[in-house]
PDB file of N, CA and C in Angstrom:
ATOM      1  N   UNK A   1     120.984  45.253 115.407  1.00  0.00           N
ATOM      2  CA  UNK A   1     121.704  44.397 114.506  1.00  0.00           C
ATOM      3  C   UNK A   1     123.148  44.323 114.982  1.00  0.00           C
ATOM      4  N   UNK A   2     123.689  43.254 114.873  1.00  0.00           N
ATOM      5  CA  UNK A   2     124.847  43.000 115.493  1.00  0.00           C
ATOM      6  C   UNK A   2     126.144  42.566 114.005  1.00  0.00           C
ATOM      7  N   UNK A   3     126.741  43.621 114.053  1.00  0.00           N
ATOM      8  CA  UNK A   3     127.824  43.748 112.463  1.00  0.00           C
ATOM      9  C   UNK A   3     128.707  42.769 112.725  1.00  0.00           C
ATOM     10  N   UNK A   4     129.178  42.117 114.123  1.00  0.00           N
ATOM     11  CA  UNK A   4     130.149  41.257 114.437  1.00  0.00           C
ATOM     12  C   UNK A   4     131.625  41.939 114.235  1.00  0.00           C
ATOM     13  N   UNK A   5     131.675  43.677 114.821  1.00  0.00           N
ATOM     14  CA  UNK A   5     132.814  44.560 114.682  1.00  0.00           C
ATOM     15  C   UNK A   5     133.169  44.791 116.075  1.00  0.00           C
ATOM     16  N   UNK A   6     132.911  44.313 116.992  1.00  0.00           N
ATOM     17  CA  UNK A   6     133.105  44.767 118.711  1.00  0.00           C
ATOM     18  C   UNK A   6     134.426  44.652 118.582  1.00  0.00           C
ATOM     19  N   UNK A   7     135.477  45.368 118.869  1.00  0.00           N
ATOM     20  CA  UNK A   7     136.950  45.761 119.398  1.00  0.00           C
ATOM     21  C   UNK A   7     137.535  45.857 117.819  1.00  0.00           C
ATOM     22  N   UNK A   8     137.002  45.933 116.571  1.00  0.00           N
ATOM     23  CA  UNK A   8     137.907  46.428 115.274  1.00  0.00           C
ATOM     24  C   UNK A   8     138.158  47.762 115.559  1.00  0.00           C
ATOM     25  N   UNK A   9     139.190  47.959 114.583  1.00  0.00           N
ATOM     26  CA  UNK A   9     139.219  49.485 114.898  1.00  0.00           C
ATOM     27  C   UNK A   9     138.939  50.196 113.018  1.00  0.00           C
ATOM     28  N   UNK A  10     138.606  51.312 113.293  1.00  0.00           N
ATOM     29  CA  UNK A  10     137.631  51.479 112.141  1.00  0.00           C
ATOM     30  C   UNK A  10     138.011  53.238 112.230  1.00  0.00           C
ATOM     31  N   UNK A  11     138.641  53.448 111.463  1.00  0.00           N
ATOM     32  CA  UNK A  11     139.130  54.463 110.534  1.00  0.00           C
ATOM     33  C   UNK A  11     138.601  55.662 109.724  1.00  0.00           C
ATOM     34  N   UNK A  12     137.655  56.640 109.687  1.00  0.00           N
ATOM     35  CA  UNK A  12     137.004  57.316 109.085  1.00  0.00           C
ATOM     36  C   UNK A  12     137.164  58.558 109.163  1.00  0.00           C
ATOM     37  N   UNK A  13     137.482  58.992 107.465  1.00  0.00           N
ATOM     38  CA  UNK A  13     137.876  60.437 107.255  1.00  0.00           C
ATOM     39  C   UNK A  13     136.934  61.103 107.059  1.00  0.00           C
ATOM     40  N   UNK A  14     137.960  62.460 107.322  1.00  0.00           N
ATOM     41  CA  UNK A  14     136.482  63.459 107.700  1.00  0.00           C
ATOM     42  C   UNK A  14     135.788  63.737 108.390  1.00  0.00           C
ATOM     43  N   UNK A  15     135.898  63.210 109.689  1.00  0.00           N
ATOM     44  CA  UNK A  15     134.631  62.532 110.532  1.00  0.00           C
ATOM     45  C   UNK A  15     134.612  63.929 112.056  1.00  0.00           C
ATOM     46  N   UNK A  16     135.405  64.667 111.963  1.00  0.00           N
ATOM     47  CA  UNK A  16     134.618  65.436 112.889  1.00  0.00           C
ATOM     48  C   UNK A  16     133.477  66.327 113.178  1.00  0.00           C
ATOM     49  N   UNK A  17     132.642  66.419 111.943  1.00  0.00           N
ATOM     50  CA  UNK A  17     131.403  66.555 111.518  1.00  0.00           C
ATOM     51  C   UNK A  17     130.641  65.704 110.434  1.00  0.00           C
ATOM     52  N   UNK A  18     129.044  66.150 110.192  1.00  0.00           N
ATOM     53  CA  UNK A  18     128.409  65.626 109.641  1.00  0.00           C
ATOM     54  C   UNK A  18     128.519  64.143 109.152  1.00  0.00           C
ATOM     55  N   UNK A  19     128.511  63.405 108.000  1.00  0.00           N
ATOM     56  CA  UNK A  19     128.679  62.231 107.829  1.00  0.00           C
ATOM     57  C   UNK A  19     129.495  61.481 108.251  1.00  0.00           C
ATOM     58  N   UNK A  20     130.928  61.680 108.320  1.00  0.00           N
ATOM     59  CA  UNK A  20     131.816  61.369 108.796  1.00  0.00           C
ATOM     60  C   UNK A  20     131.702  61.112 110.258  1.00  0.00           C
ATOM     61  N   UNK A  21     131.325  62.193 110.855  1.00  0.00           N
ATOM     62  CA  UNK A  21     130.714  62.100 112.319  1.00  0.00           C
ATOM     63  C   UNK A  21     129.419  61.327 113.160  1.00  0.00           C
ATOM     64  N   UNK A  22     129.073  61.404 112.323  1.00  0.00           N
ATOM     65  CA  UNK A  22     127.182  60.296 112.152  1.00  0.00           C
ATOM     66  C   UNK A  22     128.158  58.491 111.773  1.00  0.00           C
ATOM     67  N   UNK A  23     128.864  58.478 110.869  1.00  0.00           N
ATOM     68  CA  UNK A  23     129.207  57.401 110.649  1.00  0.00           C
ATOM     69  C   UNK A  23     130.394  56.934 112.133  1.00  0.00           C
ATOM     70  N   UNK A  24     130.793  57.804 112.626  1.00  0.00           N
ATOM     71  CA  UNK A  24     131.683  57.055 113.415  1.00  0.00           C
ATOM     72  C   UNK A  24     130.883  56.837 114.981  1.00  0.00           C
ATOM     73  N   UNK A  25     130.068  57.686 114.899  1.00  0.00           N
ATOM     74  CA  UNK A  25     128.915  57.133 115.904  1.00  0.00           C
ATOM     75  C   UNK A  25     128.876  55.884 116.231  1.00  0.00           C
ATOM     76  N   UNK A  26     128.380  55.499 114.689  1.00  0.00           N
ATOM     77  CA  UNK A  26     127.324  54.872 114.580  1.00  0.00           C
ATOM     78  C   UNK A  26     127.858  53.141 114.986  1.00  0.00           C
ATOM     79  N   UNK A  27     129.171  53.527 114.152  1.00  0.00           N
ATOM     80  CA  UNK A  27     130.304  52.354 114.080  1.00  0.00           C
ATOM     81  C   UNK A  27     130.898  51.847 115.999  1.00  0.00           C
ATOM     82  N   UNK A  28     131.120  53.327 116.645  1.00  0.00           N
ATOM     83  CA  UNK A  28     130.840  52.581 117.865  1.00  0.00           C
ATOM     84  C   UNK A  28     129.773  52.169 118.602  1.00  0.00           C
ATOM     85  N   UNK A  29     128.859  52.785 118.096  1.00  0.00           N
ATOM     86  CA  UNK A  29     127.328  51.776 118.816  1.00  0.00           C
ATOM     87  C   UNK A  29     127.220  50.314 118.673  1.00  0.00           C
ATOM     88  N   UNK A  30     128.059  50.076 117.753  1.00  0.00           N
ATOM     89  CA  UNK A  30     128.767  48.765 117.133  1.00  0.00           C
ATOM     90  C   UNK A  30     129.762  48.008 118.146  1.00  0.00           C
ATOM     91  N   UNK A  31     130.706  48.821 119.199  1.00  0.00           N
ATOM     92  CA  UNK A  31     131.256  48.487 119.854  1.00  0.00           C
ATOM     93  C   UNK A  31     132.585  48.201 119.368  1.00  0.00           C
ATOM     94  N   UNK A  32     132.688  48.955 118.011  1.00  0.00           N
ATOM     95  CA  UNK A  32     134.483  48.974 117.016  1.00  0.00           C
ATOM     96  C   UNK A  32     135.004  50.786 118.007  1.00  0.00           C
ATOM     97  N   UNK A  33     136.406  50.455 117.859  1.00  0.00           N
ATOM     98  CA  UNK A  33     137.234  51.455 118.479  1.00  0.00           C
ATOM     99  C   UNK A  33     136.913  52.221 116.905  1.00  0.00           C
ATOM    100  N   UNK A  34     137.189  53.354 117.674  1.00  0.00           N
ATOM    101  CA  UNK A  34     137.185  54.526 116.549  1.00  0.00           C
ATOM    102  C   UNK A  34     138.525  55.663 116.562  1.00  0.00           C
ATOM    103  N   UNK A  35     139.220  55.679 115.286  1.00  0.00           N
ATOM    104  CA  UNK A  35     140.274  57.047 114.886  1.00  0.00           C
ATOM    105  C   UNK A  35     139.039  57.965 114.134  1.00  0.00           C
ATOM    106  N   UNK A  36     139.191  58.845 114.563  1.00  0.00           N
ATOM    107  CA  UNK A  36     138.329  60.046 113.343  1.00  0.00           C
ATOM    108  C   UNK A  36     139.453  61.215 113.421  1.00  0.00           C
ATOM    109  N   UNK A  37     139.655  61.763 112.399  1.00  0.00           N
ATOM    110  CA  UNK A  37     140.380  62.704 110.964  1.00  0.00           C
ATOM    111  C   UNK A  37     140.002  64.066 110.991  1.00  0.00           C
ATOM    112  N   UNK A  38     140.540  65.017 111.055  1.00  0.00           N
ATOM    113  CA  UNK A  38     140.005  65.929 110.059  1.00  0.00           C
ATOM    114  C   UNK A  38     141.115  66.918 109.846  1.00  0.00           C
ATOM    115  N   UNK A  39     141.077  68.000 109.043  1.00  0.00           N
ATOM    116  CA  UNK A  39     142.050  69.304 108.979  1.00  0.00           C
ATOM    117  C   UNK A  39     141.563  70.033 110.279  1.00  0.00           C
ATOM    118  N   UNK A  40     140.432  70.239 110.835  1.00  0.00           N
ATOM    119  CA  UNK A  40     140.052  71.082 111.649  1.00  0.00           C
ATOM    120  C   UNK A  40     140.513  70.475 113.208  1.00  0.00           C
ATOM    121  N   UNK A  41     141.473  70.813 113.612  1.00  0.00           N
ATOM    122  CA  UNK A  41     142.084  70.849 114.761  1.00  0.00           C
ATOM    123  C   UNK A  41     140.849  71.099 116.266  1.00  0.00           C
ATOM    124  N   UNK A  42     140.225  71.885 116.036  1.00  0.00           N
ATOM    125  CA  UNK A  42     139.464  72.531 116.759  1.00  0.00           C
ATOM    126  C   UNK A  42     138.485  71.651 117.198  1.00  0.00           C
ATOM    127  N   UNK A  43     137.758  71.161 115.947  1.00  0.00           N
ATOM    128  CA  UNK A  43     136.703  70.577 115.641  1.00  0.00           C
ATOM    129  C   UNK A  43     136.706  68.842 116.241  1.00  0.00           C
ATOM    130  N   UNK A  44     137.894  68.224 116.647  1.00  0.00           N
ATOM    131  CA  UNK A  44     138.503  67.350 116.715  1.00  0.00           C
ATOM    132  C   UNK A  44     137.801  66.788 118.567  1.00  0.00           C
ATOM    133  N   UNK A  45     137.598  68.002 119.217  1.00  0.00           N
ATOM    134  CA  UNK A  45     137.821  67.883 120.862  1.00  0.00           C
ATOM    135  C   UNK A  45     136.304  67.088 121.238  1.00  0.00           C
ATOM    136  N   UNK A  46     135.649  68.323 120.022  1.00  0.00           N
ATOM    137  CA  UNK A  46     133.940  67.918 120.409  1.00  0.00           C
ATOM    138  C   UNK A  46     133.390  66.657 119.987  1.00  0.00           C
ATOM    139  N   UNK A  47     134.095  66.341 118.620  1.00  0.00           N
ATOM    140  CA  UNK A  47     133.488  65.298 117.881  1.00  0.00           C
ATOM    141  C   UNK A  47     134.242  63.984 118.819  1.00  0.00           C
ATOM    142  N   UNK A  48     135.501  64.257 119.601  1.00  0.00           N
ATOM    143  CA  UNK A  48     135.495  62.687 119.970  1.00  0.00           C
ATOM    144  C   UNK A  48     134.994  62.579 121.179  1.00  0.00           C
ATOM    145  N   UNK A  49     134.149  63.741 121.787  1.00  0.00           N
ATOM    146  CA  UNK A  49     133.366  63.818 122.900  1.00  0.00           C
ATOM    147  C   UNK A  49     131.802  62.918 122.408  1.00  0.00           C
ATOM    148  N   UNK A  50     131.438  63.361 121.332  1.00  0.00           N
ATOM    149  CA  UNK A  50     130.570  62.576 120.455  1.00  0.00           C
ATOM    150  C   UNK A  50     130.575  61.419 120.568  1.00  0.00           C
ATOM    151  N   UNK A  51     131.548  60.962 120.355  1.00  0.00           N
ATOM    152  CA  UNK A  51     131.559  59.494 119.889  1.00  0.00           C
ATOM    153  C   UNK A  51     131.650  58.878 121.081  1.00  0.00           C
ATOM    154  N   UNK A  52     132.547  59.285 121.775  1.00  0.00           N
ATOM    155  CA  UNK A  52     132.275  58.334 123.655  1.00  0.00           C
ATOM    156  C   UNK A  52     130.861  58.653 123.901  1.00  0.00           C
ATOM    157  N   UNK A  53     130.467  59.650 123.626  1.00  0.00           N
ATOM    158  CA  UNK A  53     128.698  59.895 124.115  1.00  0.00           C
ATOM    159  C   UNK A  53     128.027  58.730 123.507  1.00  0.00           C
ATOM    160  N   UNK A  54     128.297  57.975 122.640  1.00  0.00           N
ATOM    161  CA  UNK A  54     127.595  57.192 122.076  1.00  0.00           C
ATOM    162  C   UNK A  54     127.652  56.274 122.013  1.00  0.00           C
ATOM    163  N   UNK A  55     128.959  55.681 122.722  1.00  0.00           N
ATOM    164  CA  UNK A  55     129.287  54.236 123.035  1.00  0.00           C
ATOM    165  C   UNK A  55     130.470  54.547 124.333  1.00  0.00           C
ATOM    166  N   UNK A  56     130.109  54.759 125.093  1.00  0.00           N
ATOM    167  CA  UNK A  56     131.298  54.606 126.705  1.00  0.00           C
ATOM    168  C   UNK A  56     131.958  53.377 126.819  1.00  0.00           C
ATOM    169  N   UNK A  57     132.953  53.577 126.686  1.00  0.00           N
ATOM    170  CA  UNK A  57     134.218  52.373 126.989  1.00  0.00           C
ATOM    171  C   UNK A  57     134.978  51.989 125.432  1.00  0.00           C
ATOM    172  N   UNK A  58     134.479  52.351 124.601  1.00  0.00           N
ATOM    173  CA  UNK A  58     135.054  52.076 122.991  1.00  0.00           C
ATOM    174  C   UNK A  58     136.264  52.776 122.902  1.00  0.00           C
ATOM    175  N   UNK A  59     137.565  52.749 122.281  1.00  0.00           N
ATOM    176  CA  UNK A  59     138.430  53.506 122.413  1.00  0.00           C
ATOM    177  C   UNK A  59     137.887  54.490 121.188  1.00  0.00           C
ATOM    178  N   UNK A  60     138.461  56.025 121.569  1.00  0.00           N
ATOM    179  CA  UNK A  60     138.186  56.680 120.399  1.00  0.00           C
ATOM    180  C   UNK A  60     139.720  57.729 120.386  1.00  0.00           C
ATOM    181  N   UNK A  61     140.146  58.007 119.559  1.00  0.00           N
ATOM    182  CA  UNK A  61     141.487  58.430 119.103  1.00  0.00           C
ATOM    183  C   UNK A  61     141.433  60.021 118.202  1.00  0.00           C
ATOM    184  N   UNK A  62     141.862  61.123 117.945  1.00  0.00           N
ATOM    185  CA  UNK A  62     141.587  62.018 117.051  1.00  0.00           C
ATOM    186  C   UNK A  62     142.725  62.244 116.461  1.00  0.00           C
ATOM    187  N   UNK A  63     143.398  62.484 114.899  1.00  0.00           N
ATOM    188  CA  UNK A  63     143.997  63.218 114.662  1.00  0.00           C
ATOM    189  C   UNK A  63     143.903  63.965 113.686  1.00  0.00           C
ATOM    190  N   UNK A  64     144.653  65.019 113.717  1.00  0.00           N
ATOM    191  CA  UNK A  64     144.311  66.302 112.775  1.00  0.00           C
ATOM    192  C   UNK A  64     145.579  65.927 111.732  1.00  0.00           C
ATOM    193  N   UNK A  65     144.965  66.115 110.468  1.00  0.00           N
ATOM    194  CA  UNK A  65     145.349  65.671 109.234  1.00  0.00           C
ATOM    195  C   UNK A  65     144.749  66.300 107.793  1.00  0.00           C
ATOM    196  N   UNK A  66     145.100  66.278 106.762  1.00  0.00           N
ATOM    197  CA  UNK A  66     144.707  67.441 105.719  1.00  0.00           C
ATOM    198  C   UNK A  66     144.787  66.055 104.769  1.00  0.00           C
ATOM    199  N   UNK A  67     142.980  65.460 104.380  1.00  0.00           N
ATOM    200  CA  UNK A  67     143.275  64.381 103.437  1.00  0.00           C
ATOM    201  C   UNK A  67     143.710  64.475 101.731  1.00  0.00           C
ATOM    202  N   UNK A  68     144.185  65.763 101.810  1.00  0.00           N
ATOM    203  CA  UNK A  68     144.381  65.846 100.318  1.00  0.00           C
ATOM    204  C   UNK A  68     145.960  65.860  99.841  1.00  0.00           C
ATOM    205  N   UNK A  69     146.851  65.582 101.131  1.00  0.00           N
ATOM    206  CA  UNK A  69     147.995  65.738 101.205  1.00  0.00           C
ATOM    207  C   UNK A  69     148.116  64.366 101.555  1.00  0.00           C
ATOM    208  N   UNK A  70     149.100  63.332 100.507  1.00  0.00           N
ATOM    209  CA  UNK A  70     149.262  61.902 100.388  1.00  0.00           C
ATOM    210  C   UNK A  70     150.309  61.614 101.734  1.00  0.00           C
ATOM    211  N   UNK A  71     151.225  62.517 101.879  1.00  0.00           N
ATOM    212  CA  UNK A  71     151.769  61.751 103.205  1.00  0.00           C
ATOM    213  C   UNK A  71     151.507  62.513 104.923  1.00  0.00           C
ATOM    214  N   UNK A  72     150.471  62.685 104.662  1.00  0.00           N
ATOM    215  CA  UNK A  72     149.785  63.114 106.026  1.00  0.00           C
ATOM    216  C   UNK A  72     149.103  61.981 105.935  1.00  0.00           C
ATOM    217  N   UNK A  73     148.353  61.470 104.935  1.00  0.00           N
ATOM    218  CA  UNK A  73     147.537  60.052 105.062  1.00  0.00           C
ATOM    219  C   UNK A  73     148.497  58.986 105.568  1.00  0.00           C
ATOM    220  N   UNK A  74     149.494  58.456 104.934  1.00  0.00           N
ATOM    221  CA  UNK A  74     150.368  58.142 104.933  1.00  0.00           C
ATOM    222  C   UNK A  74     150.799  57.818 107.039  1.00  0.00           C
ATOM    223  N   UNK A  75     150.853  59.000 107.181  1.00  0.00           N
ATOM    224  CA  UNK A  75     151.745  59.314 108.850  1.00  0.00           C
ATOM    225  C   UNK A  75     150.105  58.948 109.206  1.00  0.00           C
ATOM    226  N   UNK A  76     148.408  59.382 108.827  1.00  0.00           N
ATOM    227  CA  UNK A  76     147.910  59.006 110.071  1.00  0.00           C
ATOM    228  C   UNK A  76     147.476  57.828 109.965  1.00  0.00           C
ATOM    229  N   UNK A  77     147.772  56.354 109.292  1.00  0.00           N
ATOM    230  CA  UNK A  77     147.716  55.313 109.267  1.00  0.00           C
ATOM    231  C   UNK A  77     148.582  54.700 109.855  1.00  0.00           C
ATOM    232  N   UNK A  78     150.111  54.895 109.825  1.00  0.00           N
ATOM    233  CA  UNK A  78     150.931  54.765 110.577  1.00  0.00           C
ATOM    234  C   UNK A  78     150.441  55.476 112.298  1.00  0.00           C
ATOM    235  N   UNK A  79     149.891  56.227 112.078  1.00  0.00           N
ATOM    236  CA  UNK A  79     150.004  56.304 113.881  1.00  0.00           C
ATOM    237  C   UNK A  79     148.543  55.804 114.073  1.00  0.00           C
ATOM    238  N   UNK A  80     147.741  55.480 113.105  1.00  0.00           N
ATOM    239  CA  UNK A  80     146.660  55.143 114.065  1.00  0.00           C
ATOM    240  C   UNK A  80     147.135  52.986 114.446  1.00  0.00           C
ATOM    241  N   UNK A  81     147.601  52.919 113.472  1.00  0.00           N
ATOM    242  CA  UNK A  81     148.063  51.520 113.539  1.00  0.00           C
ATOM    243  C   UNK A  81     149.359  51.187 115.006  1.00  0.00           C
ATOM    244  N   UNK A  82     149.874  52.465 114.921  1.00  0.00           N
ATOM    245  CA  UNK A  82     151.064  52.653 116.354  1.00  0.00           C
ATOM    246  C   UNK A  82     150.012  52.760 117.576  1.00  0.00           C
ATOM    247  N   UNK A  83     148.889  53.684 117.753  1.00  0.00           N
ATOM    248  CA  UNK A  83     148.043  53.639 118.972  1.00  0.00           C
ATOM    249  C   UNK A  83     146.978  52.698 119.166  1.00  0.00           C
ATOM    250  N   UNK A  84     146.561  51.844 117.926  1.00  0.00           N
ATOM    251  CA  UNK A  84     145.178  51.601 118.474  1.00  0.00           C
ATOM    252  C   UNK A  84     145.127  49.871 117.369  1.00  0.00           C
ATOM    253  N   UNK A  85     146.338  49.946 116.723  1.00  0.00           N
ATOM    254  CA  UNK A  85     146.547  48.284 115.730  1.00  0.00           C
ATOM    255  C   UNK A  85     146.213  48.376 114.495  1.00  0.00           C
ATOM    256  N   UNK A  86     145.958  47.340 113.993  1.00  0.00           N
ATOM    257  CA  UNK A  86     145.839  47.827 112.369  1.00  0.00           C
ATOM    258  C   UNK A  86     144.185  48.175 112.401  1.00  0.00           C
ATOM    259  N   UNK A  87     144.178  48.678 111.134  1.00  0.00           N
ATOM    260  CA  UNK A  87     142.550  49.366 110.696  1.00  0.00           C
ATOM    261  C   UNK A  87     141.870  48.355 109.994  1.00  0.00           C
ATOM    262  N   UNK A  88     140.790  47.851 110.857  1.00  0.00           N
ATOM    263  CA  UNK A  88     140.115  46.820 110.200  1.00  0.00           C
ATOM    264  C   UNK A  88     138.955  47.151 108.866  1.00  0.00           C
ATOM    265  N   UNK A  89     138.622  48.468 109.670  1.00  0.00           N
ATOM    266  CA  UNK A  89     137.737  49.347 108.615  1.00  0.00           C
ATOM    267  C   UNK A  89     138.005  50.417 108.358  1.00  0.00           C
ATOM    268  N   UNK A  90     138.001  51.042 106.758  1.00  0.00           N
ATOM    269  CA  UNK A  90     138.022  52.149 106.486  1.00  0.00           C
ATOM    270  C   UNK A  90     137.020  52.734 106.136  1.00  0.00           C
ATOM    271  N   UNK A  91     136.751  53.990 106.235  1.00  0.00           N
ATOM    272  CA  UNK A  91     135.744  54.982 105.817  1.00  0.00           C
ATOM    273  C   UNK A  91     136.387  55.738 104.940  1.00  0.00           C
ATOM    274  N   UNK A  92     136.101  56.025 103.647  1.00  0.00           N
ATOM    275  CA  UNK A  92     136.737  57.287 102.896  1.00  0.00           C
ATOM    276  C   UNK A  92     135.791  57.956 102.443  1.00  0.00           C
ATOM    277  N   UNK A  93     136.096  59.282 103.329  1.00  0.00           N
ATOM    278  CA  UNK A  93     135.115  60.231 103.492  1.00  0.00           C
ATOM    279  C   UNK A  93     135.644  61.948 103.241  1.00  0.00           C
ATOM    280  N   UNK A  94     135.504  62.359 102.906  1.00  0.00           N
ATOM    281  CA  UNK A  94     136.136  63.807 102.355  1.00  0.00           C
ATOM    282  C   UNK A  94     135.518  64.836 102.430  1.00  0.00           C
ATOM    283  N   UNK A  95     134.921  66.311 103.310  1.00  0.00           N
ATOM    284  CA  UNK A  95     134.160  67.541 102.569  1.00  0.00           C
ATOM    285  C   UNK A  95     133.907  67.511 101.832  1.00  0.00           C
ATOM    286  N   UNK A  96     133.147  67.816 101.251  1.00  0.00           N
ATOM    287  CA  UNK A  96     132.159  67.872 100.441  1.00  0.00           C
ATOM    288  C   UNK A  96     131.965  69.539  99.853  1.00  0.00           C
ATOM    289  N   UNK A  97     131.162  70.553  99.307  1.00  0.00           N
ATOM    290  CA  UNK A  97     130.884  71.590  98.949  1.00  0.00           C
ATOM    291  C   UNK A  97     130.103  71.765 100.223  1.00  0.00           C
ATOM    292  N   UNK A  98     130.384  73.103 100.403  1.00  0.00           N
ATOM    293  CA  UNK A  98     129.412  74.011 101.614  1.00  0.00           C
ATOM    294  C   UNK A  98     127.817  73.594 100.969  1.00  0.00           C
ATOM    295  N   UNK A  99     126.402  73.501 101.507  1.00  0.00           N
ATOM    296  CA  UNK A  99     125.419  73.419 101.602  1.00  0.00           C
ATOM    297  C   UNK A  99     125.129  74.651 101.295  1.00  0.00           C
ATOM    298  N   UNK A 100     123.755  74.225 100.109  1.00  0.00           N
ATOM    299  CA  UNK A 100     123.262  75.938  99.620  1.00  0.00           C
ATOM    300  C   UNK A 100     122.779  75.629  98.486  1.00  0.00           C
TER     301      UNK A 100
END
């Protein structure tokens, strides 16, 4: 299926695991550039290894950010809009409770 998103850039928090991470996949299989989010610094290296694994040549961007703090959101909209243009799509996506 073809979403008609090839070169948007598409925004999704949370995303260096699970849903967040499945969704930004998925969005470049789509052929949209991807920013993905998270507090976990760490977690940041693998997941945007992910996402080029899943679409090669899409731009993909990471920054580490804490979405519960209004002007960290704030600064990573501003820089994802400074590296990569404005955000055509957003994802608002957040942790969730540990599984159990």
């Amino acid at each position: 299926m073809d979403l008609g998103i090839r070169g948007k850039v598409a925004l999704i928090g949370a995303s260096a695991r699970g849903l967040g991470l499945a969704t930004a996949c998925r969005l470049a299989l789509e052929g949209a550039n991807i920013a993905i989010c998270d507090k976990d610094e760490e977690a940041l290296g693998p997941a945007t290894g992910r996402v080029r694994e899943a679409r090669p040549g899409v731009a993909v961007k990471a920054y580490r950010v804490d979405l519960t703090k209004a002007s960290e959101i704030v600064d990573l909209v501003r820089d994802v809009r400074r590296d990569m243009g404005p955000v055509d799509i957003l994802v608002t996506n957040s942790g969730g409770p540990p599984p159990g």
